[in-house]
C-alpha atoms as a PDB file:
ATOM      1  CA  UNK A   1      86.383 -38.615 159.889  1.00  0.00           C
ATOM      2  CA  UNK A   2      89.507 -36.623 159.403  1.00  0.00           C
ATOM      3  CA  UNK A   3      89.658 -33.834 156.520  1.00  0.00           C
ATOM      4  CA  UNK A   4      92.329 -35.450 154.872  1.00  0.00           C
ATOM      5  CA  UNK A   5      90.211 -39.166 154.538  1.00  0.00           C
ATOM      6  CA  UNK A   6      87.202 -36.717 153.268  1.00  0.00           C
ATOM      7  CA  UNK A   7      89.500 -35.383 150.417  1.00  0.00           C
ATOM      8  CA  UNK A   8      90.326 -39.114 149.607  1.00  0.00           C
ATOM      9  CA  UNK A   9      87.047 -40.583 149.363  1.00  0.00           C
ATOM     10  CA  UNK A  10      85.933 -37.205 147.301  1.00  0.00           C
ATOM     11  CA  UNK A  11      88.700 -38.052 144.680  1.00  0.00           C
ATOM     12  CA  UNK A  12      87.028 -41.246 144.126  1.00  0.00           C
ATOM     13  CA  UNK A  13      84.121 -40.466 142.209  1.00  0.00           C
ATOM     14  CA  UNK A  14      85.934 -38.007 139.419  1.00  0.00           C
ATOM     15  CA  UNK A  15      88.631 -40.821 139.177  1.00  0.00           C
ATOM     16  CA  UNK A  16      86.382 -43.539 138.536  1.00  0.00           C
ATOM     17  CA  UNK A  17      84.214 -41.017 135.831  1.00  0.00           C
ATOM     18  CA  UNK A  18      87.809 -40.189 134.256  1.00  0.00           C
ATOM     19  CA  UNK A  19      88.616 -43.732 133.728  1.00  0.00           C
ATOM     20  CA  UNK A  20      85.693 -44.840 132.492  1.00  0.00           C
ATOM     21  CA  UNK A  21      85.678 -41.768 129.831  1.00  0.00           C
ATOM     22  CA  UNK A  22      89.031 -42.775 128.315  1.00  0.00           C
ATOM     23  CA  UNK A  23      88.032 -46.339 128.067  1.00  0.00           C
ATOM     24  CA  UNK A  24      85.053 -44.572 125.987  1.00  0.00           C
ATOM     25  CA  UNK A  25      82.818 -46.631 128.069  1.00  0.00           C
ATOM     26  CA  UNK A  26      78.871 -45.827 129.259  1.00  0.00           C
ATOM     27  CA  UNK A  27      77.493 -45.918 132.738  1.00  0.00           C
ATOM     28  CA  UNK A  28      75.477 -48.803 131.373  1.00  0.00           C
ATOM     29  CA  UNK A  29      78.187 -50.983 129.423  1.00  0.00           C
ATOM     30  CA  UNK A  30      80.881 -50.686 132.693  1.00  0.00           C
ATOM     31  CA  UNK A  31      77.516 -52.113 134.987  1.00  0.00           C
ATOM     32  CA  UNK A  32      77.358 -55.189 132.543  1.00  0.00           C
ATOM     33  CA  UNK A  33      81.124 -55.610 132.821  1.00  0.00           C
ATOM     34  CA  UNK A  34      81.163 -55.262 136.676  1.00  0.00           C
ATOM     35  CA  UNK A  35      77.643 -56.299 137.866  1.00  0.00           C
ATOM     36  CA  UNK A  36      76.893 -53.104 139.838  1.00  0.00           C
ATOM     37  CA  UNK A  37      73.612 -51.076 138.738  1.00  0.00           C
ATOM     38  CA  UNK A  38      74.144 -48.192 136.845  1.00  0.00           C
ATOM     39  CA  UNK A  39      72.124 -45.756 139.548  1.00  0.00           C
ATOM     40  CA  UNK A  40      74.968 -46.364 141.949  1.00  0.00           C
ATOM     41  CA  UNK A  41      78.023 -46.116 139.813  1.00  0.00           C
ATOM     42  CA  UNK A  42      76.203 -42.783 138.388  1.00  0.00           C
ATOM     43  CA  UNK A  43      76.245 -41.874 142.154  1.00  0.00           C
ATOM     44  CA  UNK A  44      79.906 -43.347 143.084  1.00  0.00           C
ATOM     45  CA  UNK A  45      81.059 -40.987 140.311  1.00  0.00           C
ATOM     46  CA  UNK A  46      78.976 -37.972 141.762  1.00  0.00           C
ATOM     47  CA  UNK A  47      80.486 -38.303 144.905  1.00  0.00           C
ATOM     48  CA  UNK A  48      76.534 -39.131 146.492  1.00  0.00           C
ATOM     49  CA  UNK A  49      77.657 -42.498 147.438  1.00  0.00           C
ATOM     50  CA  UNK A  50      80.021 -43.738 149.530  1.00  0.00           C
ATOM     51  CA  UNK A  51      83.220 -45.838 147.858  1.00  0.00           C
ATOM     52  CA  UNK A  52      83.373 -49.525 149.454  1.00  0.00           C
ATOM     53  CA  UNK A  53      85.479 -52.210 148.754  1.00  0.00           C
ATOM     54  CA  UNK A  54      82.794 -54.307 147.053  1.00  0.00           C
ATOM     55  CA  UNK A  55      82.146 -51.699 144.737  1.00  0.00           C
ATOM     56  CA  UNK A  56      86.107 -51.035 143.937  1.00  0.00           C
ATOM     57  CA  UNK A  57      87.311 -54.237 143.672  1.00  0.00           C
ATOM     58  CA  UNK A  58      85.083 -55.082 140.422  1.00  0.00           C
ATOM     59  CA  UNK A  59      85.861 -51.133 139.155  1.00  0.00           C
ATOM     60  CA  UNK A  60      89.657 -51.942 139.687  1.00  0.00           C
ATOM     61  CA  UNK A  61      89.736 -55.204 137.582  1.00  0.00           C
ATOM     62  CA  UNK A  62      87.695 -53.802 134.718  1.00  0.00           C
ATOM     63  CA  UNK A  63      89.720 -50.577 134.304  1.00  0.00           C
ATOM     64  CA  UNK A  64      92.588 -52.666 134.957  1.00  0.00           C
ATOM     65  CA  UNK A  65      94.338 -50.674 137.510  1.00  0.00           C
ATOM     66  CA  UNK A  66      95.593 -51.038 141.122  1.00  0.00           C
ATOM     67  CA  UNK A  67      93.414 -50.418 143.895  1.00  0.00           C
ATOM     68  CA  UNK A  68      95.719 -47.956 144.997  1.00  0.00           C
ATOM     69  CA  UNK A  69      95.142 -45.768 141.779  1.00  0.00           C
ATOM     70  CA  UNK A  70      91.546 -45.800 142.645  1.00  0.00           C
ATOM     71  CA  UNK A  71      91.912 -43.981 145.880  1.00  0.00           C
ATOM     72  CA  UNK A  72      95.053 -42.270 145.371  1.00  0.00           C
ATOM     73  CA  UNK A  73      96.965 -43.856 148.311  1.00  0.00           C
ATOM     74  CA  UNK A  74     100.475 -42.946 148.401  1.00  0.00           C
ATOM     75  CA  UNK A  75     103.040 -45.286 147.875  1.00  0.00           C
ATOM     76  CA  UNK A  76     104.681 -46.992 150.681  1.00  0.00           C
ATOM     77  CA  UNK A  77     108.208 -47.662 151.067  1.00  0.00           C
ATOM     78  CA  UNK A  78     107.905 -51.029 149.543  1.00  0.00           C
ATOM     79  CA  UNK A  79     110.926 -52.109 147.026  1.00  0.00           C
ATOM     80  CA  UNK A  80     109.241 -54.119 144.651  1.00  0.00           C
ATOM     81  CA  UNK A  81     108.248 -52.838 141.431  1.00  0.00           C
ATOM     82  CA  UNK A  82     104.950 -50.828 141.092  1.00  0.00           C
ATOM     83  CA  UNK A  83     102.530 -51.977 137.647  1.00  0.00           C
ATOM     84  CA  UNK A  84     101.880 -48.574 136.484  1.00  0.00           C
ATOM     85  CA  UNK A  85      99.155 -49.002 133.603  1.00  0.00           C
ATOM     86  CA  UNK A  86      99.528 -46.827 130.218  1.00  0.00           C
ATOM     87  CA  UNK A  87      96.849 -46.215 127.939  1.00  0.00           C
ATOM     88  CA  UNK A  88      97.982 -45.798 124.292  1.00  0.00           C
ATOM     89  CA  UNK A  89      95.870 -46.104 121.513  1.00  0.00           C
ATOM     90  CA  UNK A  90      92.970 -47.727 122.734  1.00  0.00           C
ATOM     91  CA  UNK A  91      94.877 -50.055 124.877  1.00  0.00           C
ATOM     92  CA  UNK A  92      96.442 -50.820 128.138  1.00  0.00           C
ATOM     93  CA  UNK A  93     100.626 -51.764 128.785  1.00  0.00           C
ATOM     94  CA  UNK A  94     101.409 -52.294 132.101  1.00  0.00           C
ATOM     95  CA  UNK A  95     105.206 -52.597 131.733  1.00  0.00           C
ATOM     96  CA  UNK A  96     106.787 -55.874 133.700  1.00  0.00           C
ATOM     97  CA  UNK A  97     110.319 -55.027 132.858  1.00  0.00           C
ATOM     98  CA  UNK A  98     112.439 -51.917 133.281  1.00  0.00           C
ATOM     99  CA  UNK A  99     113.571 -50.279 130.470  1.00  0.00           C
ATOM    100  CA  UNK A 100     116.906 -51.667 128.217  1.00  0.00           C
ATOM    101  CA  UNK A 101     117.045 -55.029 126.619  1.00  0.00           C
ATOM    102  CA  UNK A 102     114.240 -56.668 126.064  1.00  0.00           C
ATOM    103  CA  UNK A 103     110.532 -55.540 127.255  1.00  0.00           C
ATOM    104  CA  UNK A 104     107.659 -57.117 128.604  1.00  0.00           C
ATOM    105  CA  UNK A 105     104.288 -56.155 128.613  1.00  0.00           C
ATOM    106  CA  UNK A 106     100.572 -57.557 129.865  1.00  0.00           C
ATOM    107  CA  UNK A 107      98.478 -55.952 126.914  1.00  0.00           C
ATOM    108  CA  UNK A 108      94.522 -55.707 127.255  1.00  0.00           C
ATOM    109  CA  UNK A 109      93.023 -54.514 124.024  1.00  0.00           C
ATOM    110  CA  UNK A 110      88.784 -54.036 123.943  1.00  0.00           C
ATOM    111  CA  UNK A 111      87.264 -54.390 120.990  1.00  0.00           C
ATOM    112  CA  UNK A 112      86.818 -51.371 118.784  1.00  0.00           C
ATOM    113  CA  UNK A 113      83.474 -51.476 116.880  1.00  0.00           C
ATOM    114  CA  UNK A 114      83.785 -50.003 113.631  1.00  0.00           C
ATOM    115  CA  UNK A 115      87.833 -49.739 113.386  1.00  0.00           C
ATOM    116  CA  UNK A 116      89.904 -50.766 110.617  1.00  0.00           C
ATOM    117  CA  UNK A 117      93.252 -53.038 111.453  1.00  0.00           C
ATOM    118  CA  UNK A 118      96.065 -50.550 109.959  1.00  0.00           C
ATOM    119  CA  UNK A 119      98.968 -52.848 109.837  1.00  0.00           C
ATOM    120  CA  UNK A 120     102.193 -51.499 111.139  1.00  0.00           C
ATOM    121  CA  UNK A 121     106.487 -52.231 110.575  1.00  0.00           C
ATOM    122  CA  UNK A 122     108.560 -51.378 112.826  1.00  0.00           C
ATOM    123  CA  UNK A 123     111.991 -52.211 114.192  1.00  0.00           C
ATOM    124  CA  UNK A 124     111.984 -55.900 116.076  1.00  0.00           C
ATOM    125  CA  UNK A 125     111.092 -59.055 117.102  1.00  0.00           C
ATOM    126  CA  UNK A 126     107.926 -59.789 118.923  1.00  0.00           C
ATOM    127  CA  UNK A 127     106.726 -62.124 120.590  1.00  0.00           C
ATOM    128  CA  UNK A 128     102.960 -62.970 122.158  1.00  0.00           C
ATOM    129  CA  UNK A 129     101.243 -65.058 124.301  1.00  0.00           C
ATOM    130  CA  UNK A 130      97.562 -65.228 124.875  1.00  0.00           C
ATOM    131  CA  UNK A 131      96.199 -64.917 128.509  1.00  0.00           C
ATOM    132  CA  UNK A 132      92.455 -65.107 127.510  1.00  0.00           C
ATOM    133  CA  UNK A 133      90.207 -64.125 124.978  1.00  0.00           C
ATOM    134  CA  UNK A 134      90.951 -64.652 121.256  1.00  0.00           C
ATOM    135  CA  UNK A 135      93.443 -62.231 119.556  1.00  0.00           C
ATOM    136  CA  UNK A 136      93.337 -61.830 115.471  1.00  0.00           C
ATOM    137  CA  UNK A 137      96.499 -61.188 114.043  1.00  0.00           C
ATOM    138  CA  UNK A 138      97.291 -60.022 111.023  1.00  0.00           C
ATOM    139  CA  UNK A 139     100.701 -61.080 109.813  1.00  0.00           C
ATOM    140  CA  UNK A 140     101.739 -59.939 106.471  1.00  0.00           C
ATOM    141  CA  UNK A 141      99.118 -61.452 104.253  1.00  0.00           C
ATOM    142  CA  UNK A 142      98.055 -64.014 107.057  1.00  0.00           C
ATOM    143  CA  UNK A 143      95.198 -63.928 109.126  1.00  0.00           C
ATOM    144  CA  UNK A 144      95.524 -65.987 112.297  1.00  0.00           C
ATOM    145  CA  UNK A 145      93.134 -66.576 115.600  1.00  0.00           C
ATOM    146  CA  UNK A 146      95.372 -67.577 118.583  1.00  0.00           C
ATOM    147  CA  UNK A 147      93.436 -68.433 121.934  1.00  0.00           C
ATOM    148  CA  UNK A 148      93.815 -68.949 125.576  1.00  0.00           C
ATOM    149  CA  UNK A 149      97.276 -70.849 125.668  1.00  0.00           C
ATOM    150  CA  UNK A 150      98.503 -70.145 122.189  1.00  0.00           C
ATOM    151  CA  UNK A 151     101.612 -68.230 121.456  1.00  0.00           C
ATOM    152  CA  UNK A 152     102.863 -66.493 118.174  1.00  0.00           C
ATOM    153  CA  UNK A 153     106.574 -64.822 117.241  1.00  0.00           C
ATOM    154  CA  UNK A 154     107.556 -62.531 114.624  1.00  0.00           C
ATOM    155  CA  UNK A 155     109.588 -59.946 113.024  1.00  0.00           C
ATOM    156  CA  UNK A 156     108.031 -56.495 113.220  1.00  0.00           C
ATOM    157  CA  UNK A 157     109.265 -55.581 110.192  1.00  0.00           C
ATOM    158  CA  UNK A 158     106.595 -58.001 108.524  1.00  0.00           C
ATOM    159  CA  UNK A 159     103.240 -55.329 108.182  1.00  0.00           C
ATOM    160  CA  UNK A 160     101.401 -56.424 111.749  1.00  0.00           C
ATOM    161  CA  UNK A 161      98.154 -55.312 113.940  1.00  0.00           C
ATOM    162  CA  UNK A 162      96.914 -56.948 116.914  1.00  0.00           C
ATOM    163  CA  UNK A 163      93.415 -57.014 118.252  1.00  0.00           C
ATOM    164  CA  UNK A 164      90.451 -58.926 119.571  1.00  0.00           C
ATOM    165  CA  UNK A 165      88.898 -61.581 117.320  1.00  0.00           C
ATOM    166  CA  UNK A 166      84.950 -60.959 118.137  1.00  0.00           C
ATOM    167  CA  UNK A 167      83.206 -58.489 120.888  1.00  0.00           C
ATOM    168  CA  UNK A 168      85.699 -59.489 124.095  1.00  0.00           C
ATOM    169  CA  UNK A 169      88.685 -57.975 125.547  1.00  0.00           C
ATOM    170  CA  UNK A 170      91.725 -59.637 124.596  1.00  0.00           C
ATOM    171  CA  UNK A 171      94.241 -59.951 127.297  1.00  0.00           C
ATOM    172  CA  UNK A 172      98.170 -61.297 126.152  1.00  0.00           C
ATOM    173  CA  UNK A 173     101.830 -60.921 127.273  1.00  0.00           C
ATOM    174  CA  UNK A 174     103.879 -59.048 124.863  1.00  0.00           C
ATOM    175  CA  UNK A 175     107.879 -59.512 124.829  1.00  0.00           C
ATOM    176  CA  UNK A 176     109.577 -57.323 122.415  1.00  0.00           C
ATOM    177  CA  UNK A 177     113.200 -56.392 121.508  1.00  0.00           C
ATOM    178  CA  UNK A 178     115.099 -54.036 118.938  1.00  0.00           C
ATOM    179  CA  UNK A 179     116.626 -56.049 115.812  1.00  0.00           C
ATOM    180  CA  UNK A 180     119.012 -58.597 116.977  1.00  0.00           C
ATOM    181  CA  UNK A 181     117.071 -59.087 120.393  1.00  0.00           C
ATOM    182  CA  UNK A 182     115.203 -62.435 120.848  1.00  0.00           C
ATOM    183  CA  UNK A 183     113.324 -64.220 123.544  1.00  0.00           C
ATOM    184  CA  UNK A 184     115.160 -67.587 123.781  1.00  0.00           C
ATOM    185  CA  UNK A 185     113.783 -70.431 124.247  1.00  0.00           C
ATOM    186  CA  UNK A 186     116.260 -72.795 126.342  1.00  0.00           C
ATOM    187  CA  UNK A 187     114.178 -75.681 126.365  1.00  0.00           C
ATOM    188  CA  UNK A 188     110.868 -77.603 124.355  1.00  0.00           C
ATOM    189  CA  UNK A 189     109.061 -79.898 125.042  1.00  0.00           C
ATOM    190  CA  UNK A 190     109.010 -83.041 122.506  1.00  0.00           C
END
């Protein structure tokens, strides 16, 4: 195996540990979330064993990243938009719009034992739909539970937080615009 596939495989490991460390996730929660024993993700992360595919697919979709950011390929010359994951406050946006106008985000947000919902204002209109899992939102002096399927709208200047109703990740699609900036609807169903 050439040097340069060594230095690949050896960037693994501390990728993987990194990851998991700013999800602020054990060895033992992330092998109840992926299935894989906690020996051999303690040794994936050492750099003792080897990476495989059946080992970083499961890794991938729980740290809800691209393959490709797992090994540290380069990226090809391919024109379509890349997902490119941010963690901010506990959370993960992965943009699906370029910036200007209005934005849209897939938002996964764990649970966060022990933390209190701060409610927030800001400029704008929001609106959400949830992918799966339940999402609590708090909505002024409302307290709503949307689920799988269920969709919600507001104006962020109305006090807001978003977050998971019980112990699962919540996973939702986010569109939001400045004041004056609204998804439209063009059509409803009866």
């Amino acid at each position: 195996m050439g040097n340069a596939k060594k230095d690949v495989l050896a960037a693994v490991g501390p990728r993987l540990r990194e990851l998991r460390r700013r999800r602020g996730m054990t060895l033992a929660e992330l092998a109840e979330r992926t299935g894989i024993n906690e020996s051999t993700l303690s040794r994936l992360e050492g750099g003792t064993r080897k990476p495989t595919l059946e080992l970083l697919l499961p890794l991938a979709e729980v740290h809800a990243v691209p393959l490709d950011d797992l090994v540290g390929a380069p990226r090809t010359g391919d024109p379509r938009i890349h997902l490119r994951p941010v963690a901010r406050d506990g959370m993960t946006y992965v943009p699906l719009s370029r910036p200007g106008g209005v934005q849209a985000h897939k938002l996964l947000i764990p649970p966060r034992p022990g933390s209190e919902p701060e409610l927030k204002t800001h400029e704008g209109f929001e609106w959400v739909y949830v992918l799966s899992g339940r999402l609590r939102l708090l909505l002024g002096d409302q307290s709503l539970v949307l689920r799988a399927g269920e969709a919600a709208e507001f104006d962020t200047h109305v006090p807001h937080w978003l977050g998971p109703d019980g112990d699962g990740t919540v996973e939702l699609l986010v569109l939001f615009g400045h004041q004056g900036e609204r998804a439209h609807l063009r059509a409803r169903t009866a």
